[in-house]
N, C-alpha and C. Protein backbone atom coordinates (compact mmCIF):
# COMPACT_ATOMS: atom_id res chain seq x y z
N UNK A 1 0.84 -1.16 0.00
CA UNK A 1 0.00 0.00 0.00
C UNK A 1 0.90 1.24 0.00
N UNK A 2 0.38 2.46 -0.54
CA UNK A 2 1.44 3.08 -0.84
C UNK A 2 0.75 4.40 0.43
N UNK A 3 1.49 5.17 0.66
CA UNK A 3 1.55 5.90 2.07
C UNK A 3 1.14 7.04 0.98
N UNK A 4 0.27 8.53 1.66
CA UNK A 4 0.16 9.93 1.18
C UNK A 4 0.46 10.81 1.93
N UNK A 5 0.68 10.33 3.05
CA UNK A 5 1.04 11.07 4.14
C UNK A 5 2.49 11.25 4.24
N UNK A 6 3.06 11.41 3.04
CA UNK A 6 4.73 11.47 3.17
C UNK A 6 5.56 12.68 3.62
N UNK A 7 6.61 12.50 4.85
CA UNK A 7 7.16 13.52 5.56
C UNK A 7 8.05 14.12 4.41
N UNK A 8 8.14 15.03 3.84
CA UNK A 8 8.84 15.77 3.34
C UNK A 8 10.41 16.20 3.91
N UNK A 9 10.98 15.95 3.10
CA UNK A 9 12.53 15.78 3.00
C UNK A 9 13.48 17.10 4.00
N UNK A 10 14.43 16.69 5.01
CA UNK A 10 14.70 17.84 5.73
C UNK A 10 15.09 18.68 4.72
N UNK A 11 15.73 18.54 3.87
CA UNK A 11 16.15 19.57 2.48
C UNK A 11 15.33 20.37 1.46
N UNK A 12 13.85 20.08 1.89
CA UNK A 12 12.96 20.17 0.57
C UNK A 12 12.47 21.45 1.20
N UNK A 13 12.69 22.41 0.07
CA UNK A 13 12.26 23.60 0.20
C UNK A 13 10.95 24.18 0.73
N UNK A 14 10.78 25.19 2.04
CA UNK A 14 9.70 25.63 2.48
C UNK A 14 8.68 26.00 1.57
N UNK A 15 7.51 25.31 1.73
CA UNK A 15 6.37 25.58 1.38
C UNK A 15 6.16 27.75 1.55
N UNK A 16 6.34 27.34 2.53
CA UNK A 16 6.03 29.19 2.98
C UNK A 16 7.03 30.11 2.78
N UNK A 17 8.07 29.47 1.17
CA UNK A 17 9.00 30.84 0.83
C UNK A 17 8.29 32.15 0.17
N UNK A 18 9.17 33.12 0.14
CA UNK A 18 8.14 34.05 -0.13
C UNK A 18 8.57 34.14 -1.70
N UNK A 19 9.44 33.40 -1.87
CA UNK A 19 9.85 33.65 -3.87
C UNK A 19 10.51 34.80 -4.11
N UNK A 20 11.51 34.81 -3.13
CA UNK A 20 12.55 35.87 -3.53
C UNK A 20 13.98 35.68 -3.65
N UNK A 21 14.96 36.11 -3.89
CA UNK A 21 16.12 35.82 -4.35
C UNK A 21 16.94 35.34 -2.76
N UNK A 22 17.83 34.79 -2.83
CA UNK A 22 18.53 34.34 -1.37
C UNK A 22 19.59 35.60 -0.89
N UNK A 23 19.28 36.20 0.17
CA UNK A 23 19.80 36.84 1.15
C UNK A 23 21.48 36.91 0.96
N UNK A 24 22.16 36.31 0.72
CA UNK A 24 23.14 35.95 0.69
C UNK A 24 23.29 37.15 -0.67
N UNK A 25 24.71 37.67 0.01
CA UNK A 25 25.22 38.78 -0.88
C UNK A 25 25.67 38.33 -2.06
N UNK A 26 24.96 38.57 -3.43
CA UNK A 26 25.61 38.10 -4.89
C UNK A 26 25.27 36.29 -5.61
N UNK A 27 24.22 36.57 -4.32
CA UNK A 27 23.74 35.22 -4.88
C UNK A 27 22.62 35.42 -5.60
N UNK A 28 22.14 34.39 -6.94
CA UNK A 28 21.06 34.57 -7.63
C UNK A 28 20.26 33.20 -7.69
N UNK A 29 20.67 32.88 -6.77
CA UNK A 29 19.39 31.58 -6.67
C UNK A 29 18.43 32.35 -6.10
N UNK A 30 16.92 31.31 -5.89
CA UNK A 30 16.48 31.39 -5.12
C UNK A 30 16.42 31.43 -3.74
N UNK A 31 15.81 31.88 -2.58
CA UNK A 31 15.65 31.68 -0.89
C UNK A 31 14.66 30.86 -0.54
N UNK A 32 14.56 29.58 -0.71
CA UNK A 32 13.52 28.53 -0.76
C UNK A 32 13.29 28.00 0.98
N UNK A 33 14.77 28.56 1.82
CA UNK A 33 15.16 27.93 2.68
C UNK A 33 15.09 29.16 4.35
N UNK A 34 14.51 29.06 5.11
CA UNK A 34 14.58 30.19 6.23
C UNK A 34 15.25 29.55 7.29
N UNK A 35 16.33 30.77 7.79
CA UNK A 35 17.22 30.47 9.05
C UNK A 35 16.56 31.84 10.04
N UNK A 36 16.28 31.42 11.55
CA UNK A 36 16.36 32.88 12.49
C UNK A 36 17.32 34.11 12.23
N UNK A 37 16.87 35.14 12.16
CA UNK A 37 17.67 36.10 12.30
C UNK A 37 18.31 36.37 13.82
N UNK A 38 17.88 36.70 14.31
CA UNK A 38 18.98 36.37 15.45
C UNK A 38 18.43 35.34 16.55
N UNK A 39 19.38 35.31 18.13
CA UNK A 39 18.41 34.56 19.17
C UNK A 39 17.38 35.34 19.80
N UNK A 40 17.35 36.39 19.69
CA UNK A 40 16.32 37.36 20.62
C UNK A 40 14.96 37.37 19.48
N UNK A 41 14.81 37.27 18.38
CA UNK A 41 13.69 37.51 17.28
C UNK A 41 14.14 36.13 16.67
N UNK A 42 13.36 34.90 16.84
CA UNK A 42 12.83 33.54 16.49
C UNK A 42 12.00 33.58 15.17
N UNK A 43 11.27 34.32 15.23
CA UNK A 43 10.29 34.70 14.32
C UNK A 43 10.18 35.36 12.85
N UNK A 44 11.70 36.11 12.94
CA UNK A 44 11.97 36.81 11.85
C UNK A 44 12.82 35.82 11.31
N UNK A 45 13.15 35.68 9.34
CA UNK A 45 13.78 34.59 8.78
C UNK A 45 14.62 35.69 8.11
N UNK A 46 16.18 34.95 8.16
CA UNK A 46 16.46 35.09 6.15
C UNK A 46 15.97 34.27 5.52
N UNK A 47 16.18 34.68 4.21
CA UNK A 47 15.88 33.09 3.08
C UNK A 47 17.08 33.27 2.16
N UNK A 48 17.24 31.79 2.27
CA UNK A 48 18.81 31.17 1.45
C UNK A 48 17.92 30.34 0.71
N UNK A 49 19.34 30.38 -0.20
CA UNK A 49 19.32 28.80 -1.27
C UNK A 49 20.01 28.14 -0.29
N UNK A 50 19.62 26.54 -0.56
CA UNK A 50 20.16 25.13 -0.04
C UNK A 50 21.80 25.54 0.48
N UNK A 51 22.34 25.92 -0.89
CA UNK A 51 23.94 25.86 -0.23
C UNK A 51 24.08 26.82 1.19
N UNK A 52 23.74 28.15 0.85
CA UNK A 52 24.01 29.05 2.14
C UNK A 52 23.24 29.11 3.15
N UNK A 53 21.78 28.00 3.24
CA UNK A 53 21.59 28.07 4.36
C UNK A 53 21.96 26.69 5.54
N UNK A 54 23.14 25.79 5.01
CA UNK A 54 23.40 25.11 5.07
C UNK A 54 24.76 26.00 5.76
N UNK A 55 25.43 26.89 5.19
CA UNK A 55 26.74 27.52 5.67
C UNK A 55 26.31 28.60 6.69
N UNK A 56 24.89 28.57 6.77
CA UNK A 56 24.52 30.12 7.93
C UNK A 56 23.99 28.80 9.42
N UNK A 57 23.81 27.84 9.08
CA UNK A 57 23.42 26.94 10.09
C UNK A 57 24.31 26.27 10.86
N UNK A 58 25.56 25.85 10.03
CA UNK A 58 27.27 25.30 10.61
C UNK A 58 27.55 26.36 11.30
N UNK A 59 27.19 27.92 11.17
CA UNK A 59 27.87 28.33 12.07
C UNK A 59 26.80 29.37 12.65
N UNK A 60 25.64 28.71 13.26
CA UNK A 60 25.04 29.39 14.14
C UNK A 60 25.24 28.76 15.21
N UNK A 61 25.11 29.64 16.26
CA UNK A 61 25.54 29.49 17.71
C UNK A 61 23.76 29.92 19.03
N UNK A 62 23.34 29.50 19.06
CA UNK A 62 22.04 29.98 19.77
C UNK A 62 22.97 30.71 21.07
N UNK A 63 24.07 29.78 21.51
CA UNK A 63 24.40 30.49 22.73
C UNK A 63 25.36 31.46 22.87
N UNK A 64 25.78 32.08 21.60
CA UNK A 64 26.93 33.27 21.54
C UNK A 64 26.80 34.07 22.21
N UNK A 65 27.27 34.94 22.67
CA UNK A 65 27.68 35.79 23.78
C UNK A 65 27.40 35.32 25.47
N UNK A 66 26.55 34.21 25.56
CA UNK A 66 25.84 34.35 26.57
C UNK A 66 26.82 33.86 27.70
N UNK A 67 27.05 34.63 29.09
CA UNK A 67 27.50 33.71 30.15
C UNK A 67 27.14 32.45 30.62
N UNK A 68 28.16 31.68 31.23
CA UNK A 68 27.63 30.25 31.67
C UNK A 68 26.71 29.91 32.46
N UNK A 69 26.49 30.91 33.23
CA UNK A 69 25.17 31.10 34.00
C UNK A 69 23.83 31.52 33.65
N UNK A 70 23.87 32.35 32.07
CA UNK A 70 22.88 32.52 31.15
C UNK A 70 22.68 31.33 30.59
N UNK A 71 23.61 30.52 30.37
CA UNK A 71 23.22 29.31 29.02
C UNK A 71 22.66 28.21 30.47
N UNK A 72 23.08 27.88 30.87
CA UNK A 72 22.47 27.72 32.33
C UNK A 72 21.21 27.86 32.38
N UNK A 73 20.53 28.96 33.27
CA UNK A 73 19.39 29.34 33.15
C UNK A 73 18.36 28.83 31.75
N UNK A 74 18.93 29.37 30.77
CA UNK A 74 18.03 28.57 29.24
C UNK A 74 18.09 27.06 29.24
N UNK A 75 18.90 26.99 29.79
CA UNK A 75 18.83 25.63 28.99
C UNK A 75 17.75 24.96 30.57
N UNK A 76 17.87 25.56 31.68
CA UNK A 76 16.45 25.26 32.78
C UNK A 76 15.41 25.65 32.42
N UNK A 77 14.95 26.17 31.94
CA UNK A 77 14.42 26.76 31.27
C UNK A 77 13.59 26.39 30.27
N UNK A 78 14.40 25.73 29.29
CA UNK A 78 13.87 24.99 28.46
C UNK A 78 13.23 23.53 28.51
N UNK A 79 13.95 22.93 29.93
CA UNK A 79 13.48 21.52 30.71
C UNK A 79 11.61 21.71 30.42
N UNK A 80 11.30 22.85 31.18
CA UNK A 80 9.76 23.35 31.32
C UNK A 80 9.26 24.07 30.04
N UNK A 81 9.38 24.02 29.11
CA UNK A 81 8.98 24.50 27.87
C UNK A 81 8.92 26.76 28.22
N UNK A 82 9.58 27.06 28.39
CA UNK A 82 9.63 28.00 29.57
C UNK A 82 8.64 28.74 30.14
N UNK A 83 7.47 27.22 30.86
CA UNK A 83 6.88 27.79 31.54
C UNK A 83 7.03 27.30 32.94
N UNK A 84 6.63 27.73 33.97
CA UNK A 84 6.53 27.73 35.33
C UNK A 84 6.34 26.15 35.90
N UNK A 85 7.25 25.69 36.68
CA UNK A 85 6.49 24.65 37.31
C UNK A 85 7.05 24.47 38.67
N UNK A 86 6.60 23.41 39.44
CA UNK A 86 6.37 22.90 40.67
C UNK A 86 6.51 21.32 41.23
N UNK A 87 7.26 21.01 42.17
CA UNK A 87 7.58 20.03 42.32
C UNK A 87 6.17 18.91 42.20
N UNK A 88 6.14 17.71 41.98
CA UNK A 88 5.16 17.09 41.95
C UNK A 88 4.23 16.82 42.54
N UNK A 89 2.88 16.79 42.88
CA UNK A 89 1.59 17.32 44.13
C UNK A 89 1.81 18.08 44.60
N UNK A 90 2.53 19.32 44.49
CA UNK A 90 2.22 20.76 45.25
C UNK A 90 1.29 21.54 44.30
N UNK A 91 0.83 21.40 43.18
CA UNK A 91 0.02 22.14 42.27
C UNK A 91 -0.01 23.91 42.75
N UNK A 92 1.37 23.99 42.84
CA UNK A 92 1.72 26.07 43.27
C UNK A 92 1.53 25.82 44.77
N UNK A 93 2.14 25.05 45.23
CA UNK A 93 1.35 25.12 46.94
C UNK A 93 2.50 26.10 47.30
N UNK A 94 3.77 26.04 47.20
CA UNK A 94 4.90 27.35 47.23
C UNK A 94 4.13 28.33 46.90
N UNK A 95 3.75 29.16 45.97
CA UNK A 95 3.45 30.29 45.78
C UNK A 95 2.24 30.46 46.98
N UNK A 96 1.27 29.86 47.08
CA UNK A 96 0.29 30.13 47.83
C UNK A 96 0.36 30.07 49.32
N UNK A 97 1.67 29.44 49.77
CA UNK A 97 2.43 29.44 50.71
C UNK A 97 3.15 31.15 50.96
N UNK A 98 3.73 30.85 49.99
CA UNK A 98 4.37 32.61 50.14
C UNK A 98 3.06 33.45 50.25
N UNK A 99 2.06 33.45 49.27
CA UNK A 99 1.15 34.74 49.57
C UNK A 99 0.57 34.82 50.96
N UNK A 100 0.38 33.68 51.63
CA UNK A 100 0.17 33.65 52.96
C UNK A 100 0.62 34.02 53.76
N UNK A 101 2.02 34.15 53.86
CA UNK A 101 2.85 34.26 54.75
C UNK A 101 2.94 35.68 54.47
N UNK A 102 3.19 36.19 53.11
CA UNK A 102 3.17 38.13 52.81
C UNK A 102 1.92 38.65 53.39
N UNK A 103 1.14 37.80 53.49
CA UNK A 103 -0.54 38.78 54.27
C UNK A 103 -0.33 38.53 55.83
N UNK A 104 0.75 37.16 55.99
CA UNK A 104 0.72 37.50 58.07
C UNK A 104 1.66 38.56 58.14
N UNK A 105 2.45 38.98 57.31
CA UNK A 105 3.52 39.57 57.44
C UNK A 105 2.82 41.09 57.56
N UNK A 106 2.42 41.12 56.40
CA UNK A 106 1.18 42.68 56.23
C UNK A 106 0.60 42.84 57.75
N UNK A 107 0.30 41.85 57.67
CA UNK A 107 -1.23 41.83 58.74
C UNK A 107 -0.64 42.38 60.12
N UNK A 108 0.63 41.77 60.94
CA UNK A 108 1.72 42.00 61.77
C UNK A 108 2.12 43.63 61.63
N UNK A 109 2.38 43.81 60.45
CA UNK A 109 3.00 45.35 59.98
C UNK A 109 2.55 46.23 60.49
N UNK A 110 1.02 46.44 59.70
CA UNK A 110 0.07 47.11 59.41
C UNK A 110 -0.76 47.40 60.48
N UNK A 111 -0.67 45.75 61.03
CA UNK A 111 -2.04 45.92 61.82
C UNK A 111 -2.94 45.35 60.96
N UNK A 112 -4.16 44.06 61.56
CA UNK A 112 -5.30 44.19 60.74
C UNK A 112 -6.46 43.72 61.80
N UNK A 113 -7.43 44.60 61.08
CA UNK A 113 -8.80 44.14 61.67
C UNK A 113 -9.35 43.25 61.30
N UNK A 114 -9.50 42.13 62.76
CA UNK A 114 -9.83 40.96 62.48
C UNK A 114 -11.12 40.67 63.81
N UNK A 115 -12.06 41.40 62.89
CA UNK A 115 -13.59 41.05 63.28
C UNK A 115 -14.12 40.18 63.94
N UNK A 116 -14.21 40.16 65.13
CA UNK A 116 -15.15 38.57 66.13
C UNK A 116 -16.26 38.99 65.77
N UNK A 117 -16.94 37.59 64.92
CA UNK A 117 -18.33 37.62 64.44
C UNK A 117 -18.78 36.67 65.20
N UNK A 118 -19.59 36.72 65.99
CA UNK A 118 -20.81 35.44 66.91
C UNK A 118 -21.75 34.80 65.86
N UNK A 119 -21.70 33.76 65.73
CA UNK A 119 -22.43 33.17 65.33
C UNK A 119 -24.06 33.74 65.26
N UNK A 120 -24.64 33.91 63.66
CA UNK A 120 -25.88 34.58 64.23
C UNK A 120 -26.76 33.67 64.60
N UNK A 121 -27.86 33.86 64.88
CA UNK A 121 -28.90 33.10 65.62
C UNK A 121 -29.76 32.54 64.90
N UNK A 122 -29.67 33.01 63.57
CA UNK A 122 -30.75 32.44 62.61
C UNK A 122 -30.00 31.37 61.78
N UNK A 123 -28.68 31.06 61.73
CA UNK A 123 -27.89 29.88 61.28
C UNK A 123 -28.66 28.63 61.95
N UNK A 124 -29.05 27.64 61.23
CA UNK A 124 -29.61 26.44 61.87
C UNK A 124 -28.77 25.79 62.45
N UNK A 125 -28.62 25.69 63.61
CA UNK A 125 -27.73 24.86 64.53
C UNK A 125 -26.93 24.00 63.67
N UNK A 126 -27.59 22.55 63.01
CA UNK A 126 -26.41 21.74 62.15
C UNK A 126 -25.86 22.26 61.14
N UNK A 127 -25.93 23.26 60.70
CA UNK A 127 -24.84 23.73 60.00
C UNK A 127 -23.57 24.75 59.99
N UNK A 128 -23.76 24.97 61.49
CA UNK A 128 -22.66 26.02 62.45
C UNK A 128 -21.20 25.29 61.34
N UNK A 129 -21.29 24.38 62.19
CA UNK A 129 -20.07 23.78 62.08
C UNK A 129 -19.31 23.65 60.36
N UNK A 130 -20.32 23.06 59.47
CA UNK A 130 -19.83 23.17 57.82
C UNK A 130 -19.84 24.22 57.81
N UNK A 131 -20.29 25.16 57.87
CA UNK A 131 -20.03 26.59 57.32
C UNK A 131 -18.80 26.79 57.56
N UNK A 132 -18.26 26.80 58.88
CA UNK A 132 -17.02 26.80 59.72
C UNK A 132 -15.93 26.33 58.59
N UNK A 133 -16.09 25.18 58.27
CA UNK A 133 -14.80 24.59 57.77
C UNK A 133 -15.05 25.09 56.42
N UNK A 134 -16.09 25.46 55.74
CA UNK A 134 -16.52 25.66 54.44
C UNK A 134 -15.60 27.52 54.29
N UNK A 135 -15.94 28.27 55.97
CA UNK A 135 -15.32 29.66 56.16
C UNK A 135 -16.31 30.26 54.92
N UNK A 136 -17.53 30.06 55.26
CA UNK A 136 -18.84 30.88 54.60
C UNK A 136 -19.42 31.40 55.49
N UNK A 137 -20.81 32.20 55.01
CA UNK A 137 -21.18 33.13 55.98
C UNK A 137 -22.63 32.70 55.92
N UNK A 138 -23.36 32.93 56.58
CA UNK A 138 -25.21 32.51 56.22
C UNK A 138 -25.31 33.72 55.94
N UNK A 139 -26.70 33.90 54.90
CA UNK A 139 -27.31 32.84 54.22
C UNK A 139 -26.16 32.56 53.10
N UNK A 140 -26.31 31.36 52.41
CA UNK A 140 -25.53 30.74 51.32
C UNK A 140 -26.29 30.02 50.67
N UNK A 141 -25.48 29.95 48.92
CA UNK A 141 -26.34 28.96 47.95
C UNK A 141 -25.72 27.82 47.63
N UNK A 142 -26.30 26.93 46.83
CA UNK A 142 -25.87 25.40 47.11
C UNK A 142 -24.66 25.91 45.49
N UNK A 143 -24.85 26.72 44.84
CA UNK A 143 -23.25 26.94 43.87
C UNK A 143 -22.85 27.26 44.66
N UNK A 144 -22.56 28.16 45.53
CA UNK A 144 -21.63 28.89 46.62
C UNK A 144 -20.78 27.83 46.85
N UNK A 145 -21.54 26.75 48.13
CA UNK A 145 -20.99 25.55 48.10
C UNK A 145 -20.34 24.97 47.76
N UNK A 146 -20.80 24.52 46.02
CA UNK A 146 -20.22 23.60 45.34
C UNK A 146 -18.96 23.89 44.78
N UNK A 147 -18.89 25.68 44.58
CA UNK A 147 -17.14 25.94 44.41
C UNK A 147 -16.32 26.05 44.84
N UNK A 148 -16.84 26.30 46.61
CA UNK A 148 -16.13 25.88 47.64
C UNK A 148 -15.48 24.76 47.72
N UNK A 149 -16.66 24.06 47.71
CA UNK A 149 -16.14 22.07 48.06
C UNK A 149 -14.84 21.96 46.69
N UNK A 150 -14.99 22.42 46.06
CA UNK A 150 -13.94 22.09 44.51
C UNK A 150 -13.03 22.41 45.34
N UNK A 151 -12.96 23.97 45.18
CA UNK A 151 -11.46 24.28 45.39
C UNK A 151 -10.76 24.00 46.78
N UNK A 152 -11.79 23.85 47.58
CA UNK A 152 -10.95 23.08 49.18
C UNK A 152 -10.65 21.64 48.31
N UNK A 153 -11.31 20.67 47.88
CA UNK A 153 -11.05 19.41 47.29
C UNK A 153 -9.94 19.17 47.10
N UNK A 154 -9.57 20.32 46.07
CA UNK A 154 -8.17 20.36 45.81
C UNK A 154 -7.35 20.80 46.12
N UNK A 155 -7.55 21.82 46.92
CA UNK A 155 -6.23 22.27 48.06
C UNK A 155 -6.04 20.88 49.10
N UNK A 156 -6.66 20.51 49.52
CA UNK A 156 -6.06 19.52 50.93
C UNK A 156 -6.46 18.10 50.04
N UNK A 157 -6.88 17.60 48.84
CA UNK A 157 -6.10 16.52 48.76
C UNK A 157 -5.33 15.93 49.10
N UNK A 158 -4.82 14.26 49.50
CA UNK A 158 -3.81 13.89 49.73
C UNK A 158 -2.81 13.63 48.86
N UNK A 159 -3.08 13.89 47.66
CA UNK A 159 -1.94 13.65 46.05
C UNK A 159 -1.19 14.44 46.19
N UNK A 160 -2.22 16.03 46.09
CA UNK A 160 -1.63 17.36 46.14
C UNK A 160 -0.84 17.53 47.69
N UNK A 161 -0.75 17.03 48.72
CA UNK A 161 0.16 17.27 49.78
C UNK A 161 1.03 16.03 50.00
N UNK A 162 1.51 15.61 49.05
CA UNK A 162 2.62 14.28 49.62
C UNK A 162 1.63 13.06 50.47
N UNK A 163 0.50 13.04 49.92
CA UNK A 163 0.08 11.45 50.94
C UNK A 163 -0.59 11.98 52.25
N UNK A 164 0.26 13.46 52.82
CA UNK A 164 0.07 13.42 54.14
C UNK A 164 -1.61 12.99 54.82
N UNK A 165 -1.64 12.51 55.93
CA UNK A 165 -2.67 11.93 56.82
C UNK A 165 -3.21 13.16 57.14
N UNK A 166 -2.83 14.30 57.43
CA UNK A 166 -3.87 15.33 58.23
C UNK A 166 -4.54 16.06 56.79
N UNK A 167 -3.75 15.82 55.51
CA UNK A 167 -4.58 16.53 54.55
C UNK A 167 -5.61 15.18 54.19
N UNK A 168 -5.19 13.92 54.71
CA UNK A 168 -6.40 12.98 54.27
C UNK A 168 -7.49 13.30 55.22
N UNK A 169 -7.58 13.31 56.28
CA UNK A 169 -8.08 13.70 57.80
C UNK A 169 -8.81 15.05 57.44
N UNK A 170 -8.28 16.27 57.08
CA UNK A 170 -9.52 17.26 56.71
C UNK A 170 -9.94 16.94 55.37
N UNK A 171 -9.60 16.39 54.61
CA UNK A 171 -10.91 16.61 52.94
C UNK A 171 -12.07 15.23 53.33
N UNK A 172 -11.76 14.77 54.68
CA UNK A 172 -12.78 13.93 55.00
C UNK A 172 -14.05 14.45 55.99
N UNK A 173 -13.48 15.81 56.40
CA UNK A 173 -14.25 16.67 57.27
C UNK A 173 -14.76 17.22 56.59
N UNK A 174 -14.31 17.90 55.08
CA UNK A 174 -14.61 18.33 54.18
C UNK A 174 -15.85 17.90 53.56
N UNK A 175 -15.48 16.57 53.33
CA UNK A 175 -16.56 15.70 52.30
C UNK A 175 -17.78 15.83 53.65
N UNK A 176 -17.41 15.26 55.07
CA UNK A 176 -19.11 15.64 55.43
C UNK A 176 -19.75 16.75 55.53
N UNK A 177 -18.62 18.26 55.58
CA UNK A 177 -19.50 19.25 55.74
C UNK A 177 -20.25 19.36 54.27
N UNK A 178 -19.74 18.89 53.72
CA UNK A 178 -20.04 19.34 52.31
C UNK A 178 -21.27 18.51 51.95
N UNK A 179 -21.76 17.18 52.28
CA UNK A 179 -23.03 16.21 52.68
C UNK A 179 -23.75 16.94 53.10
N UNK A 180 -23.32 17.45 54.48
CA UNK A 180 -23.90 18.27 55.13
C UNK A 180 -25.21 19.53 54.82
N UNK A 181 -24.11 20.11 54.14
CA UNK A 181 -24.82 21.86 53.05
C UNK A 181 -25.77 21.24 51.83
N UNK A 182 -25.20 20.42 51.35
CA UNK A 182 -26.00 19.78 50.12
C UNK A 182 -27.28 19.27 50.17
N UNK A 183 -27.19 18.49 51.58
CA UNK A 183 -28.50 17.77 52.10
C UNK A 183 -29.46 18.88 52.72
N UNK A 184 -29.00 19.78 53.22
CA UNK A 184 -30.03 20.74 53.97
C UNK A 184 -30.60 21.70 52.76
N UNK A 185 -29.12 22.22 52.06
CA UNK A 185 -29.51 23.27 50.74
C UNK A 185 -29.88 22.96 49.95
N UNK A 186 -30.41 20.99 49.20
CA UNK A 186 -30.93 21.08 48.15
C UNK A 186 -32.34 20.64 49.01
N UNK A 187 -32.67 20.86 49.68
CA UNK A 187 -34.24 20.14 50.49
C UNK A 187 -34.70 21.42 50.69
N UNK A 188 -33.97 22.83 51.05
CA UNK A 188 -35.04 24.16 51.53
C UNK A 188 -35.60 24.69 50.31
N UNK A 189 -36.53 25.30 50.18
CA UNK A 189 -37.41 25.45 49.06
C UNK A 189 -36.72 26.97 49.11
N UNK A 190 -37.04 27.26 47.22
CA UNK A 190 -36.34 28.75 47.38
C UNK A 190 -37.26 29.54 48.00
């Protein structure tokens, strides 16, 4: 059976030349062929014929000028496609760690007002407590809830914290407050 899906030849001239003469000073071929113009602009091409972009590629250097501690960095850099990452089950728990710690820090600084609210009186007794761990306020809606329960879900997972037992131990306090709100909030009539 014969294949149509055939990979085209590393040599075979770009589809997307623009049909102009090759870059290369005094040359009259065609530029069938695109090399980067420099490392900082990826995006911008020359266009060669076969021979000279073959002689602009032997002697490109991505890492010219750069210190060893620059080529370094890129080349870490490049491990992560250069985007951001995080050791495995912390899903950013560092960063959200730090922002925490910059708001006790604020909070210490600054000073902050931190409101004693009493429980009001019209909260139905069994649900003091889920609200509590839920850190909602009455009255509440059963979406309210449900984006709550997500994003606690996935903050105290045990994947997302190394296994640990006390993050298994609250998303299980979790899961009943969260029974809890569901069972009372989908039974009250609006």
């Amino acid at each position: 059976m014969i294949s149509t899906n055939r990979k085209p030849r590393a040599f075979a001239p770009d589809p997307a030349a623009p049909g102009q003469g090759c870059d290369s000073p005094g040359c009259a071929l065609n530029g069938d062929y695109r090399a980067p113009k420099s490392r900082g602009n990826l995006r911008e091409f020359h266009w060669f014929c076969l021979e000279h972009v073959r002689a602009y590629n032997a002697s490109w250097d991505y890492y010219k000028g750069m210190s060893p501690g620059e080529i370094e960095a890129e080349l870490r850099a490049d491990t992560s496609w250069q985007r951001p990452s995080w050791p495995l089950g912390q899903n950013g728990a560092a960063s959200r760690q730090q922002e925490a710690l910059e708001a006790e820090l604020r909070n210490f600084a600054f000073g902050a007002e931190r409101p004693h609210q009493a429980p009001r009186p019209n909260i139905p007794a069994e649900l003091r407590d889920a609200l509590e761990i839920f850190g909602l306020v009455w009255p509440v809606t059963l979406e309210t809830v449900k984006a709550k329960y997500k994003t606690l879900a996935k903050q105290h997972h045990p994947d997302a914290n190394q296994g640990s037992k006390q993050a298994e131990e609250r998303l299980k306090n979790i899961n009943l407050a969260y029974a809890t709100l569901r069972g009372k909030l989908a039974a009250a009539p609006d």
